[in-house]
Structure formats: C-alpha cells, structure tokens
N, C-alpha and C. Protein backbone atom coordinates (compact mmCIF):
# COMPACT_ATOMS: atom_id res chain seq x y z
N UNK A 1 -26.39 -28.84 -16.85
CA UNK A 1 -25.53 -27.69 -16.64
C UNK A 1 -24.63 -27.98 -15.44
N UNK A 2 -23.51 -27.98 -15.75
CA UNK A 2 -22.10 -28.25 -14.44
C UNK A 2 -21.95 -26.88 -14.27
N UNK A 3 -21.95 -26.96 -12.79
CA UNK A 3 -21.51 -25.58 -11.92
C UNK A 3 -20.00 -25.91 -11.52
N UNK A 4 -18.96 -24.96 -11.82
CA UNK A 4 -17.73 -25.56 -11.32
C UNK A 4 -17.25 -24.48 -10.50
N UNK A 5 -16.60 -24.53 -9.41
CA UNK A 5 -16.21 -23.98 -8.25
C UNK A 5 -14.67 -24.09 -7.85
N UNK A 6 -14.43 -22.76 -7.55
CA UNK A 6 -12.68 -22.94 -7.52
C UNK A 6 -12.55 -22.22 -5.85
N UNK A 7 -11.65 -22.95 -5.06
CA UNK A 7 -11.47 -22.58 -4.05
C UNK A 7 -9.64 -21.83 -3.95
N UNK A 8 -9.60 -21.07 -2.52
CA UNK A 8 -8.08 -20.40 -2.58
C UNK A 8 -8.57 -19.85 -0.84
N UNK A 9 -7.15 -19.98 -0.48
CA UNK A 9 -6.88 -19.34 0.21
C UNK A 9 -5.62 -18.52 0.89
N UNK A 10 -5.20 -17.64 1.47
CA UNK A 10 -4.14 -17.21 2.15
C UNK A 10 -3.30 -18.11 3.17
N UNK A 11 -2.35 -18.17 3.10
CA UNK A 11 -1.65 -18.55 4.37
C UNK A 11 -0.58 -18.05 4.69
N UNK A 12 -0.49 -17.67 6.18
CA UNK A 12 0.65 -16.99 7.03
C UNK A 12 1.39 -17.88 7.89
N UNK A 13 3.12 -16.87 7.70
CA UNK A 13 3.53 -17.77 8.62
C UNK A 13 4.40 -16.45 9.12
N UNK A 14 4.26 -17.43 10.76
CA UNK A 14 4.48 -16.37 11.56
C UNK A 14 6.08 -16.77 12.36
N UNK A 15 6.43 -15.60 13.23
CA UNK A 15 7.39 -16.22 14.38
C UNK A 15 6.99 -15.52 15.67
N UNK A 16 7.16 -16.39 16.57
CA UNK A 16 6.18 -16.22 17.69
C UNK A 16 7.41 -16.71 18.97
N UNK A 17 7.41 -15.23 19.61
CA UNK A 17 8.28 -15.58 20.72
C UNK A 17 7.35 -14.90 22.35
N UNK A 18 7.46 -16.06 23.40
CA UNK A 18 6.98 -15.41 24.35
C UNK A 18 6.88 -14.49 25.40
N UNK A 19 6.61 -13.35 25.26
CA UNK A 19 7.16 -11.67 25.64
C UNK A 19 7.46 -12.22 27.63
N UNK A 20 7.05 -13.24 27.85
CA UNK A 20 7.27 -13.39 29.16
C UNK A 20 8.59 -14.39 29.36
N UNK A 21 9.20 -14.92 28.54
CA UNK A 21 10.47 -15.79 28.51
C UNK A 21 11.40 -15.43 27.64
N UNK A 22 12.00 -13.95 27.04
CA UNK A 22 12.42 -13.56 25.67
C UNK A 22 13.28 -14.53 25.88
N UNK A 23 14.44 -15.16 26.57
CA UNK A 23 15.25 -16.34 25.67
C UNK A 23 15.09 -17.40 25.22
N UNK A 24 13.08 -17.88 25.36
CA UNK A 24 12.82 -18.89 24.81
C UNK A 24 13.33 -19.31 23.74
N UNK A 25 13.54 -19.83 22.54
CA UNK A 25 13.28 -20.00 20.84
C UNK A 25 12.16 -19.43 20.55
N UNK A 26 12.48 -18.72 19.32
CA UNK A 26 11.45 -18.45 18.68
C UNK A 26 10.65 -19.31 17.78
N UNK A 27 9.06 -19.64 17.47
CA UNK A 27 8.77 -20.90 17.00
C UNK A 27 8.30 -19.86 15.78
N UNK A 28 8.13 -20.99 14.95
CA UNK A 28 7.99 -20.33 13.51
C UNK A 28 6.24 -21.40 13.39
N UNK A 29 5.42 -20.50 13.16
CA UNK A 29 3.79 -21.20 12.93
C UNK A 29 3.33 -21.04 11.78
N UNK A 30 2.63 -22.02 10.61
CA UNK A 30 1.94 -21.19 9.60
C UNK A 30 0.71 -21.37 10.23
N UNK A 31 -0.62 -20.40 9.53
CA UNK A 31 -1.82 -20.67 10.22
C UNK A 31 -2.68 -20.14 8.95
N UNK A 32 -3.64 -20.19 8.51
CA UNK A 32 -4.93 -19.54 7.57
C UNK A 32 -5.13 -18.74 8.16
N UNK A 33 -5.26 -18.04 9.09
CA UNK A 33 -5.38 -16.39 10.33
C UNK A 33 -4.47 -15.38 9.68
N UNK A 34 -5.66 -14.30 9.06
CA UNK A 34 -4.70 -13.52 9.07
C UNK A 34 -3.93 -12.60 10.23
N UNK A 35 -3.05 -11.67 10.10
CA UNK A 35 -2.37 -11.37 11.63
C UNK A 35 -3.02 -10.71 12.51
N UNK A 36 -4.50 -10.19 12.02
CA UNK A 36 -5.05 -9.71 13.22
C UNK A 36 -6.23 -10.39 13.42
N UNK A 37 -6.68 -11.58 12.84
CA UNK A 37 -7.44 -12.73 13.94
C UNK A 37 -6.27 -13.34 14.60
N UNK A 38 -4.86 -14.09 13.88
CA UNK A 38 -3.72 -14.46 14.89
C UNK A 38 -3.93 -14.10 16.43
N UNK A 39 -3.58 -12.98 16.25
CA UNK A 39 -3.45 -11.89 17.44
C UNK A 39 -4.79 -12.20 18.65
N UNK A 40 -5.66 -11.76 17.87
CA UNK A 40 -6.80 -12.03 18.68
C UNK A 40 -6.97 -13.21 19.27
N UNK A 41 -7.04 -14.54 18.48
CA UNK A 41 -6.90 -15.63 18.67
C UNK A 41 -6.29 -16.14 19.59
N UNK A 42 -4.65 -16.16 19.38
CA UNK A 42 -3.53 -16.68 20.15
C UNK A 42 -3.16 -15.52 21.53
N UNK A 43 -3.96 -14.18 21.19
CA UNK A 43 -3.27 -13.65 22.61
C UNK A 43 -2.53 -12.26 22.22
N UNK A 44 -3.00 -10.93 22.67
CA UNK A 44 -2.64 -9.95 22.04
C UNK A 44 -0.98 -9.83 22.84
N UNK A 45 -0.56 -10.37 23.99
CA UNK A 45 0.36 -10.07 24.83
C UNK A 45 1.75 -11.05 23.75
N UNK A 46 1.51 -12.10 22.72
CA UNK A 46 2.88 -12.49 22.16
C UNK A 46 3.45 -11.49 21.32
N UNK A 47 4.62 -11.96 21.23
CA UNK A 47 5.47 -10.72 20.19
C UNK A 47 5.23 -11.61 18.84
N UNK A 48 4.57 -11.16 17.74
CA UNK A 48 4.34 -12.09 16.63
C UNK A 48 4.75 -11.32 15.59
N UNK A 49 5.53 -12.15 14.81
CA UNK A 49 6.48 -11.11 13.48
C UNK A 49 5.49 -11.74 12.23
N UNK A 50 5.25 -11.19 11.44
CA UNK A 50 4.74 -11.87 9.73
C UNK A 50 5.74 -12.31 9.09
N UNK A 51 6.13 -13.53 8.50
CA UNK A 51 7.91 -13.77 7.65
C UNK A 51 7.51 -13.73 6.65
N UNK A 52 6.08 -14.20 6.07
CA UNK A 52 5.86 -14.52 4.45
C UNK A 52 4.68 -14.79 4.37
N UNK A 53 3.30 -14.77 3.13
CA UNK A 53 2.27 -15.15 2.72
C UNK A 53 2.21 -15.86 2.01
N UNK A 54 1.21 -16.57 1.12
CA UNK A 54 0.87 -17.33 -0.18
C UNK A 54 -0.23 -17.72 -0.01
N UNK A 55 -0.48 -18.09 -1.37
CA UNK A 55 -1.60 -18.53 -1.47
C UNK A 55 -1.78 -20.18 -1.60
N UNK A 56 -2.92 -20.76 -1.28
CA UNK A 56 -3.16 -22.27 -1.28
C UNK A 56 -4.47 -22.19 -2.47
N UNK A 57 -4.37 -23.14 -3.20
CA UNK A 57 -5.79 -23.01 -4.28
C UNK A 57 -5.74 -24.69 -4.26
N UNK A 58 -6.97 -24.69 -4.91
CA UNK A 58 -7.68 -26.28 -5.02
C UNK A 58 -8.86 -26.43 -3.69
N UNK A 59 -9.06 -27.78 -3.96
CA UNK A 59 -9.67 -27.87 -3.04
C UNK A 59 -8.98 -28.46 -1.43
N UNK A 60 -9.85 -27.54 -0.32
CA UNK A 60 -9.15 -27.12 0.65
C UNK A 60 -10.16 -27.71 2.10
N UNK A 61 -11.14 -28.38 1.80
CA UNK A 61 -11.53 -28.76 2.88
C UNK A 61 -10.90 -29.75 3.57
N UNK A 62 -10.64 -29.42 4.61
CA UNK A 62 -10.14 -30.70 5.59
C UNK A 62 -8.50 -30.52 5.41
N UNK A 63 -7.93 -29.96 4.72
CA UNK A 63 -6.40 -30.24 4.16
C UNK A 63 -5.39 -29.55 4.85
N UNK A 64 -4.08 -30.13 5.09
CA UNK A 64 -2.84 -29.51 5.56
C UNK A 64 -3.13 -27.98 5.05
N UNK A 65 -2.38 -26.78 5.47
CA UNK A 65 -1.67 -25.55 4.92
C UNK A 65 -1.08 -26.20 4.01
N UNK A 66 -1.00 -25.55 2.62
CA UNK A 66 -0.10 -25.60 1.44
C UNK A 66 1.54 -25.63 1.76
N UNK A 67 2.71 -26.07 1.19
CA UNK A 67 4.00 -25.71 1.94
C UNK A 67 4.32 -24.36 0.76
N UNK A 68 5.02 -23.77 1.17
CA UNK A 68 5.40 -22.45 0.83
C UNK A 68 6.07 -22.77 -0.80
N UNK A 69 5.62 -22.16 -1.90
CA UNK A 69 5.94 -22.51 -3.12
C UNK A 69 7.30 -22.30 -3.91
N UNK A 70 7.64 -21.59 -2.96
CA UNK A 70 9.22 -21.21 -3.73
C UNK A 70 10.30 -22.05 -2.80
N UNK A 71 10.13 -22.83 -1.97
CA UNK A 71 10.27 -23.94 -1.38
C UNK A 71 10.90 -25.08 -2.80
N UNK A 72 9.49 -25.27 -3.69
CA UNK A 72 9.55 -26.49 -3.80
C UNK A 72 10.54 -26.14 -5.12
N UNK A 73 11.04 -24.98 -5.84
CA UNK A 73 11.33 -24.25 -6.94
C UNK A 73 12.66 -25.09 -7.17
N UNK A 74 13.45 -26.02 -8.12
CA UNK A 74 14.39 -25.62 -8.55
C UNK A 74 15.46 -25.25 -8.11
N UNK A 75 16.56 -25.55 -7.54
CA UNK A 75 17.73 -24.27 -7.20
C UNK A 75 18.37 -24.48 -8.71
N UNK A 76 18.60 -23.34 -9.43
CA UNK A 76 19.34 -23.27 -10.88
C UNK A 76 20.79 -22.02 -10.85
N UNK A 77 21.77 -23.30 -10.88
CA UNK A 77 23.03 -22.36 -10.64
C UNK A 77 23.01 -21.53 -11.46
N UNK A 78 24.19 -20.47 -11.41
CA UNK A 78 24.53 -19.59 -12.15
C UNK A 78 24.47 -19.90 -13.89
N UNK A 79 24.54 -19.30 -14.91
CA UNK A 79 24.41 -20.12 -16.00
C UNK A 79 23.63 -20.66 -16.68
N UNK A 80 22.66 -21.55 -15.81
CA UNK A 80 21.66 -22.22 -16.32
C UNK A 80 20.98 -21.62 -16.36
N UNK A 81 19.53 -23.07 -17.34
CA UNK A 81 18.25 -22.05 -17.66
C UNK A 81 17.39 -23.08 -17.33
N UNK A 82 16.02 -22.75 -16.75
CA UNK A 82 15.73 -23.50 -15.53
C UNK A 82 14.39 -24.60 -16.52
C-alpha cells in the first residue's frame, strides 16, 4: 500500500519601509510568514504593506519561495488566443 502525500504552501510578499528613515527605498520581501507572524517576527515598529499572495505546491522542503505565477504567464497581445 503507497501512501502519497501532497504538500502547499502560502507565500507573501511584502514592502517594507523603515518608519525611522521614511526616504529610505522601499524593499520589496517575499517570505512563507503570514503578515502577522511577519510583524511579530521582523518588528512591530516597520511600516509593512501586503502587495500579493500565492500559493507554492510540490514538494517544499529545503526549497526557494515559488516565483509569483502570473509572472511566468504569456504576455498575449490584443487579438490573440493564448
């Protein structure tokens, strides 16, 4: 008997500017945290915005964050059919 196992997870990406330097740049982070371990984590005092979610599936031990999926999509001009 095979036991088969499917893994997934969330990933956030954030923008993160430091409330003590506002003309720093703002850095853009993804992280598996959702925004209120983020927070906790990194420091309740940053200004941290949410830009986007997704999901990562497969297997996930040890592995980069997924890159954002509509990223990798196609651009299909006007007209076409994709």
């Amino acid at each position: 008997m095979a036991i088969q196992c499917f893994a997934e997870y969330r990933a956030y990406q954030y923008q993160v500017v430091d409330p003590y330097h506002p003309s720093s740049i703002p850095m853009i982070l993804t992280s598996s945290l959702n925004p209120v371990a983020f927070r906790s984590y990194h420091g309740q005092s940053l200004d941290t915005t949410l830009l986007r979610t997704w999901m990562c599936y497969g297997h996930t031990s040890r592995q980069k964050i997924c890159p954002y999926p509509i990223a990798a999509l196609p651009e299909v001009q006007p007209g076409e059919t994709p």
